[in-house]
Protein backbone atom coordinates (compact mmCIF):
# COMPACT_ATOMS: atom_id res chain seq x y z
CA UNK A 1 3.66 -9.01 15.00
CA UNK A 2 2.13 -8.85 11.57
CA UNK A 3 3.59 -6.07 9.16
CA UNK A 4 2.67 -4.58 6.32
CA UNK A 5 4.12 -3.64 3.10
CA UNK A 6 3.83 0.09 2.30
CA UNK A 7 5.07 3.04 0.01
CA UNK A 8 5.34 6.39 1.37
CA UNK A 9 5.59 9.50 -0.50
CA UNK A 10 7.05 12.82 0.87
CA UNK A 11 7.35 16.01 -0.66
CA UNK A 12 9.56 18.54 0.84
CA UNK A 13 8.99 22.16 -0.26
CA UNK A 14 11.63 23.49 2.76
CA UNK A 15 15.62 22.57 2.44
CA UNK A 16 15.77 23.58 6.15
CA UNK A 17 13.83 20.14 6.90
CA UNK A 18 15.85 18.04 4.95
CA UNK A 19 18.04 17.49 8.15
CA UNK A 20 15.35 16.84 10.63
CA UNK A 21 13.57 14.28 7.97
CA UNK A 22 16.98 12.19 7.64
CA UNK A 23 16.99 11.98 11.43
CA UNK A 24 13.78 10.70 11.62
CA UNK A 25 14.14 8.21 8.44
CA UNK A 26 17.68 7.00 10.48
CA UNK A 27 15.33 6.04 13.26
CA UNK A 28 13.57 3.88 11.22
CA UNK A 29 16.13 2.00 8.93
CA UNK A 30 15.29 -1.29 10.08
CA UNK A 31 12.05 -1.08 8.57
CA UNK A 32 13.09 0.69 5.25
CA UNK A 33 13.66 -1.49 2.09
CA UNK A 34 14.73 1.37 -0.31
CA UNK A 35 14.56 4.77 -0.61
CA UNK A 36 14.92 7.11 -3.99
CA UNK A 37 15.28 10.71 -3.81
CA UNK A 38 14.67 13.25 -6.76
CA UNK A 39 15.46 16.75 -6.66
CA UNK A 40 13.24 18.88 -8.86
CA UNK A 41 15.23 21.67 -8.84
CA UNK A 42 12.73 24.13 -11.79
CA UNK A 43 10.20 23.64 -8.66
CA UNK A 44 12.36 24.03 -5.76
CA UNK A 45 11.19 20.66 -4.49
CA UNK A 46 12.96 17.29 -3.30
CA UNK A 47 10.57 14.31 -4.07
CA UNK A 48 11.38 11.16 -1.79
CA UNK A 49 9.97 7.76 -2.14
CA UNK A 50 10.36 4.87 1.04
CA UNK A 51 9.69 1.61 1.03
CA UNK A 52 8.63 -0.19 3.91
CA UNK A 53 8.30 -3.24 5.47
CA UNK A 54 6.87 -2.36 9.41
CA UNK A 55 4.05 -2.91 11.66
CA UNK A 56 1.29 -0.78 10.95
CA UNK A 57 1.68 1.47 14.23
CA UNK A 58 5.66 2.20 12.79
CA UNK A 59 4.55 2.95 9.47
CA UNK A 60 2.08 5.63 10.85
CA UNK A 61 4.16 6.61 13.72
CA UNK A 62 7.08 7.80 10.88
CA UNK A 63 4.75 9.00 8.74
CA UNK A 64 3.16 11.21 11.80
CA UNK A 65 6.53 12.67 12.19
CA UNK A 66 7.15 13.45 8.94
CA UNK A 67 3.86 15.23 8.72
CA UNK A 68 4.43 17.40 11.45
CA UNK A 69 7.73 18.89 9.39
CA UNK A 70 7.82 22.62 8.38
CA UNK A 71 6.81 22.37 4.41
CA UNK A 72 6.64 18.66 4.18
CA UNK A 73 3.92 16.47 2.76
CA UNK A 74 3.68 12.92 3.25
CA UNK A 75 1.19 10.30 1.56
CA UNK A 76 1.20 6.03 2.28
CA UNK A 77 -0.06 3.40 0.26
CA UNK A 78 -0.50 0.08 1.59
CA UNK A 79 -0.21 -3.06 -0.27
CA UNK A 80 -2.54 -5.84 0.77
CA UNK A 81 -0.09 -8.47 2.14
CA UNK A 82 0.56 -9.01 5.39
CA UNK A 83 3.90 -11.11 6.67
């Protein structure tokens, strides 16, 4: 199955998701190549970068998830190469 290569940005503006979004990002470690978290703690926000490497249908099945997250915000950008 071809997969693509893919950044995805979250924003989470509610601590009391933090748990629930580490599940879900657990689920999917086999298709994570790095992940940074910064805390932006003047804005009350934790800003959390993933980098994948998944069939398209993963990608946007995680990133569904993650949307549907009290106070979360999540954004993917897709690179052009396929494997």
């Amino acid at each position: 199955m071809e997969t693509r290569v893919a950044i995805v940005g979250i924003i989470v503006e509610n601590m009391d998701s933090v748990g629930q979004l580490n599940d879900i990002l657990h689920a999917y470690a086999q298709y994570i190549i790095g992940r940074m978290g910064l805390p932006y703690r003047e804005r009350k926000v934790n800003i959390i970068s993933i980098a994948m490497d998944a069939p398209q249908d993963v990608i946007s099945a995680l990133t569904g998830k993650i949307g549907n997250l009290k106070d979360v915000t999540v954004k993917t950008v897709y690179s052009q190469v396929g494997a």
